[in-house]
Protein backbone atom coordinates (compact mmCIF):
# COMPACT_ATOMS: atom_id res chain seq x y z
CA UNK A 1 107.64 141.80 90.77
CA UNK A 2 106.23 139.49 88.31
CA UNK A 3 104.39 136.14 89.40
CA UNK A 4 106.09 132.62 89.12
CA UNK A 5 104.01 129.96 90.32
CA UNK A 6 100.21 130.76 90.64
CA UNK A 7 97.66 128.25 92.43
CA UNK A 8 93.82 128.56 92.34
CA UNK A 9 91.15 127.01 94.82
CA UNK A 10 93.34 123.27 94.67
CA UNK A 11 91.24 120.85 96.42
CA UNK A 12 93.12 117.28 96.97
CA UNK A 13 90.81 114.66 98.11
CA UNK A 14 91.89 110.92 98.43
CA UNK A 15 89.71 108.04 99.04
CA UNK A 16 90.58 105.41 102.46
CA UNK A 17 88.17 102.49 101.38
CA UNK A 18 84.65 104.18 100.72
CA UNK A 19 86.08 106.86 103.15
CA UNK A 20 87.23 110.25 101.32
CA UNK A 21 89.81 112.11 103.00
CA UNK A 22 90.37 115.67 102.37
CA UNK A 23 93.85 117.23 102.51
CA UNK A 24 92.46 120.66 101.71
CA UNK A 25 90.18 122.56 99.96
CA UNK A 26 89.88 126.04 98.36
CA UNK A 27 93.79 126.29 98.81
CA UNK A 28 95.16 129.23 97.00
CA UNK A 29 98.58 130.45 96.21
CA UNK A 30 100.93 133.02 94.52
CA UNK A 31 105.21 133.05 94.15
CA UNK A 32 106.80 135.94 93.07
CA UNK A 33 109.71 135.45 90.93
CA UNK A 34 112.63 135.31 92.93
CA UNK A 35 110.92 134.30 96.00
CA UNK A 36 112.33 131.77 98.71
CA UNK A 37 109.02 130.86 100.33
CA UNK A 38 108.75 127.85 102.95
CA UNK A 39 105.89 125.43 103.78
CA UNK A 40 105.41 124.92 107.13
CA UNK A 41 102.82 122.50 109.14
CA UNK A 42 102.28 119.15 111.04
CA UNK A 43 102.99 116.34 109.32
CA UNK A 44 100.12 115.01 107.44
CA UNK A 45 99.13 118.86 106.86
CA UNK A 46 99.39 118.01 103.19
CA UNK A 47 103.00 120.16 102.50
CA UNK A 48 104.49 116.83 100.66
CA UNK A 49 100.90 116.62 98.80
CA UNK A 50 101.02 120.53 97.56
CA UNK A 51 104.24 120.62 96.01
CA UNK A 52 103.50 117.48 94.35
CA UNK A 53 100.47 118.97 92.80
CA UNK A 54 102.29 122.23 92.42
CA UNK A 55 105.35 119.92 90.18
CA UNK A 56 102.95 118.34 88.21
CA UNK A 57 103.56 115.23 89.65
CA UNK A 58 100.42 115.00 91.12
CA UNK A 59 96.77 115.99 89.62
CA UNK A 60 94.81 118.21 91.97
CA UNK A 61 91.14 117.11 92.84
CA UNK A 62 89.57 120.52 91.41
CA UNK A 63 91.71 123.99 91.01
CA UNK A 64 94.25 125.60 88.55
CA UNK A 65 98.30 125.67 88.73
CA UNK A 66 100.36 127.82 86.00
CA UNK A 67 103.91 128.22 86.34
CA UNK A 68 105.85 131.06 84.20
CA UNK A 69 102.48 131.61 82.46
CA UNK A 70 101.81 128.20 81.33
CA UNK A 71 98.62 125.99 83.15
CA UNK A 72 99.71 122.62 84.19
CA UNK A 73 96.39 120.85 83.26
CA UNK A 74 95.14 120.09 80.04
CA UNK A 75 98.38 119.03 78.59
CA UNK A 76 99.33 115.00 77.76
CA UNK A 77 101.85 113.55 80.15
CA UNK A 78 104.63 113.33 77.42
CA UNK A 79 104.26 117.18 76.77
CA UNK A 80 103.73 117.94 80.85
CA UNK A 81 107.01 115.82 82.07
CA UNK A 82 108.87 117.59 79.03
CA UNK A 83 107.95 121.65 81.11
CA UNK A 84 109.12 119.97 84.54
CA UNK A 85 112.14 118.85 83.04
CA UNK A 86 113.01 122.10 81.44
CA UNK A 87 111.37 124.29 84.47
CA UNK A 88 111.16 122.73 87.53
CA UNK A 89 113.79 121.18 89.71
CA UNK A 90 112.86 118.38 92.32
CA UNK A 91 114.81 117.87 95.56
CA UNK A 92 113.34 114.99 97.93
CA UNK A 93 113.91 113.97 101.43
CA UNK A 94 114.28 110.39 100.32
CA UNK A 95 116.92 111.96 97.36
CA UNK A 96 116.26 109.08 94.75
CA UNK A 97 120.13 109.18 93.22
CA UNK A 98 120.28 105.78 90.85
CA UNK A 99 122.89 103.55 93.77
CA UNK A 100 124.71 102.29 90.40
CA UNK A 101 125.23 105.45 88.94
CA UNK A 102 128.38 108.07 90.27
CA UNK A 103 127.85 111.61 91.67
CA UNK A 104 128.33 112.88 88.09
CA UNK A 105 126.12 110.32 85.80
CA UNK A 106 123.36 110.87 88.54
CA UNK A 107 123.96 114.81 88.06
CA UNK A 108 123.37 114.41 84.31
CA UNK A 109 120.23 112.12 84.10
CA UNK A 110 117.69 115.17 83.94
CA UNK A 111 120.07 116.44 80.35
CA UNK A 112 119.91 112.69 79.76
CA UNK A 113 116.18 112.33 79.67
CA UNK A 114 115.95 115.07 78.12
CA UNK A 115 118.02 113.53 74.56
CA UNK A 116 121.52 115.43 75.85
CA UNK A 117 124.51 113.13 75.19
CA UNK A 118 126.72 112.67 78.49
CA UNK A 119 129.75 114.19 76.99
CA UNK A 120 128.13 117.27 76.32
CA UNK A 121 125.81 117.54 80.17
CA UNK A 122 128.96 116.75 81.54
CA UNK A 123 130.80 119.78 81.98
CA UNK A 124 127.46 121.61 83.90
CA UNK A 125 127.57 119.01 86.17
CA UNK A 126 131.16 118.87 86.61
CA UNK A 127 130.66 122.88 87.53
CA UNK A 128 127.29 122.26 89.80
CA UNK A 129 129.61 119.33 91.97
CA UNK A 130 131.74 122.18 92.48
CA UNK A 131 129.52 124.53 93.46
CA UNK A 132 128.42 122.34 95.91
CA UNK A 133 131.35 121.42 97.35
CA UNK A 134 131.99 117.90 95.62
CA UNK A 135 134.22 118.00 92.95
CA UNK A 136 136.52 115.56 94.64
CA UNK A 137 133.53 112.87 95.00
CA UNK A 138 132.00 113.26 91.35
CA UNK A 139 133.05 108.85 90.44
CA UNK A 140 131.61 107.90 93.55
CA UNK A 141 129.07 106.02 93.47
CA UNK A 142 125.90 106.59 95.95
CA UNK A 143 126.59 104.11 98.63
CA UNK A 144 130.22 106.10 99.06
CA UNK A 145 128.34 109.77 100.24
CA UNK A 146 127.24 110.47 103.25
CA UNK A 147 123.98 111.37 103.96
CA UNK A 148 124.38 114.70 103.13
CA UNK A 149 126.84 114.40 100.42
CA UNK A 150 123.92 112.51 98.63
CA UNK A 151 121.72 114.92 99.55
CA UNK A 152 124.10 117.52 97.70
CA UNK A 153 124.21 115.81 94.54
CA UNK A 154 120.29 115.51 94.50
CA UNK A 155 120.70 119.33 94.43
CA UNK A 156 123.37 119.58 91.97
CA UNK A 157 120.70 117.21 89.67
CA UNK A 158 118.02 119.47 90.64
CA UNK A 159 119.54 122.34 89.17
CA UNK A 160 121.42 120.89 85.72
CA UNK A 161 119.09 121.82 83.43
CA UNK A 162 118.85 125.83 84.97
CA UNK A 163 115.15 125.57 86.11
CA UNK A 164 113.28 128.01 87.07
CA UNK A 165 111.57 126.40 90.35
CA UNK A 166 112.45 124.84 92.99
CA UNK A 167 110.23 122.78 94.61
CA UNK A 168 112.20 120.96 97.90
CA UNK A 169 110.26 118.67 100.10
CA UNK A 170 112.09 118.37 103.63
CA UNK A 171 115.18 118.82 102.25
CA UNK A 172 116.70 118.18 105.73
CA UNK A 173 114.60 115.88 107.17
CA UNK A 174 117.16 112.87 106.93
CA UNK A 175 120.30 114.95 108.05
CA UNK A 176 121.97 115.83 111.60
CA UNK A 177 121.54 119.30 113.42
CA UNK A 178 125.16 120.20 111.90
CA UNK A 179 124.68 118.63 108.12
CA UNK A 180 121.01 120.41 108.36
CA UNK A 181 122.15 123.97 108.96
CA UNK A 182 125.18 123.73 106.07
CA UNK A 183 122.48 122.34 103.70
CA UNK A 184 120.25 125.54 104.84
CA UNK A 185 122.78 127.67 103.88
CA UNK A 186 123.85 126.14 100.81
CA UNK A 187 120.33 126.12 99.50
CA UNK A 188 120.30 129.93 100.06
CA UNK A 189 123.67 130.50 98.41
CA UNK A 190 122.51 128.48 95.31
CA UNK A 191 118.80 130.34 95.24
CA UNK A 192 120.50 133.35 95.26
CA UNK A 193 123.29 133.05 92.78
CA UNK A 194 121.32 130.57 90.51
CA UNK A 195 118.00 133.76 90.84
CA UNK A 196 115.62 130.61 91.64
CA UNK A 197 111.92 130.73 92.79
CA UNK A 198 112.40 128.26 95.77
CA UNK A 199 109.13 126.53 97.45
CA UNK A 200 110.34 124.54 100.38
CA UNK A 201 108.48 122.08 102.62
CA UNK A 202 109.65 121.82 106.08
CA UNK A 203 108.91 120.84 109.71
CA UNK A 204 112.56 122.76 110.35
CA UNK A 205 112.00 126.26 112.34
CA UNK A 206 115.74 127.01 110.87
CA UNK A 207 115.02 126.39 107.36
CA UNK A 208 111.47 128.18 107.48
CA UNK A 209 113.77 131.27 109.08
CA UNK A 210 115.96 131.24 106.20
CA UNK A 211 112.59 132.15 103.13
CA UNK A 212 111.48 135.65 102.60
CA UNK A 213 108.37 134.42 103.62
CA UNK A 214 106.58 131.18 105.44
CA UNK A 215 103.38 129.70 104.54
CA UNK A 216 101.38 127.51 107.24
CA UNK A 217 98.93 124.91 106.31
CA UNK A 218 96.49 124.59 109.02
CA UNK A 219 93.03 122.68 108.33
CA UNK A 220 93.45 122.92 104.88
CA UNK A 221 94.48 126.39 104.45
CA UNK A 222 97.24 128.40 104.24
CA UNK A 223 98.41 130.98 107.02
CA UNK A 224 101.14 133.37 106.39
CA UNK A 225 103.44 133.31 109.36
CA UNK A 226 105.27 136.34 110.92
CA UNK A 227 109.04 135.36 110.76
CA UNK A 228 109.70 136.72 114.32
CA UNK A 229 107.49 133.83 115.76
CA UNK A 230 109.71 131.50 114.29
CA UNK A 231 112.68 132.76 117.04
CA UNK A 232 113.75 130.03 119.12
C-alpha cells in the first residue's frame, strides 16, 4: 500500500511570554493511502496543533511533512494554499460556513477560490448535498441548519474539489450523542465511497472505534492504540 501523508521528527514549540512551551517533539508519522486513522488524546495533547501542521496551515518548529509525494515546506504561500485546495479537505469543529451564504454557495467556495465560475461548481455540490442527505436544504442559509446540518455541509465543502485528504478536527465535538453517531457513520460512508485518506482528531471513543487504526498523543509522542481497549 503506497504512503499518503508522511511526517518526520515535527517539533511545535510556542512561546507564553519568555516561556516556551512545547507541544511535542521528535513526532513522527506515516498514512497509507486509503487509511481512516484517528487522533486520540487529552485536550491540549496537541491533536488540533498536528493536523494543522499536517494541512499546511500551520509551520512546524523543525521536521518534514509531504503529502502524495510533494514536501509542504519550501514552497511560497500562494503556491502552498493552491496544493491544499486541490488536495486536502478541511472539516472543523467550529465549521466556519460564510452565515450569508446558502448550503450550496458555501459548498462551492473551495471551486470558487480556486477561479471556478458558480454555474459550473454547482452541479458537484448540488450532488455532494445529496450525498449527504441535504438536497432539500441547499438555499438555506446557515442560521436555518441545525447543528449538524451545518456540520454536513462543512463536509460536503470539504470534499468539492475531490481531495485526496482528509484532515477532520473533532468533527463531533459540537453535536448530541444521536447527531454524533450519524455524523460517524456518514464520515465512513463518504471515506469509503469517495477512497479518501481520512486523519481525524477526536476525544470521541466512538469515532476513534470507527478508523482502521488510532493514534495516541501522550507527552509529545504518538502511541498506537489497540482498538479493543477502546470497548466501552
Amino acid at each position: 500500500m503506497a504512503t499518503l501523508l508522511q511526517a518526520q521528527d515535527l517539533a511545535q514549540t510556542f512561546r507564553v511570554g519568555d516561556i516556551p512551551l512545547t507541544i511535542f517533539e521528535n513526532l513522527s508519522l506515516e498514512i497509507q493511502k486509503g487509511e481512516m486513522v484517528a487522533i486520540t488524546g487529552e485536550s491540549g495533547a496537541g491533536k488540533s496543533t498536528l493536523l494543522y501542521l499536517l494541512g499546511g496551515l500551520e509551520a512546524p518548529t523543525r521536521g518534514r511533512i509531504s503529502i502524495a509525494g510533494k514536501a509542504l515546506e519550501g514552497n511560497g504561500r500562494r503556491e502552498q494554499a493552491a496544493f491544499r485546495n486541490e488536495v486536502i479537505g478541511f472539516v472543523f469543529q467550529f465549521h466556519y460556513l460564510l452565515p450569508e451564504f446558502s448550503a450550496l454557495e458555501n459548498v462551492c467556495i473551495p471551486r470558487l477560490i480556486g477561479g471556478e465560475a458558480f454555474p459550473s461548481a454547482r452541479p458537484e455540490a448540488e450532488k455532494l448535498l445529496r450525498e449527504v442527505g441535504l438536497e432539500g436544504r441547499a438555499h438555506h442559509r446557515v442560521g436555518q441548519l441545525s447543528g449538524g446540518e451545518q456540520q454536513r455541509v462543512a463536509l460536503a465543502r470539504a470534499l468539492i474539489n475531490r481531495p485526496q485528504l482528509l484532515l477532520a478536527d473533532e468533527p463531533t465535538g459540537n453535536l448530541d450523542y444521536k447527531t454524533s453517531g450519524a455524523m460517524i457513520d456518514l464520515l465512513r460512508r463518504l471515506h469509503q465511497e469517495h477512497q479518501l485518506t481520512s486523519l481525524i482528531a477526536t476525544h470521541s471513543f466512538e469515532v476513534a472505534a470507527k478508523a482502521d487504526r488510532v493514534l495516541n498523543i501522550h507527552q509529545g509522542r504518538l502511541i498506537e492504540v489497540d482498538k479493543k481497549t477502546l470497548a466501552r
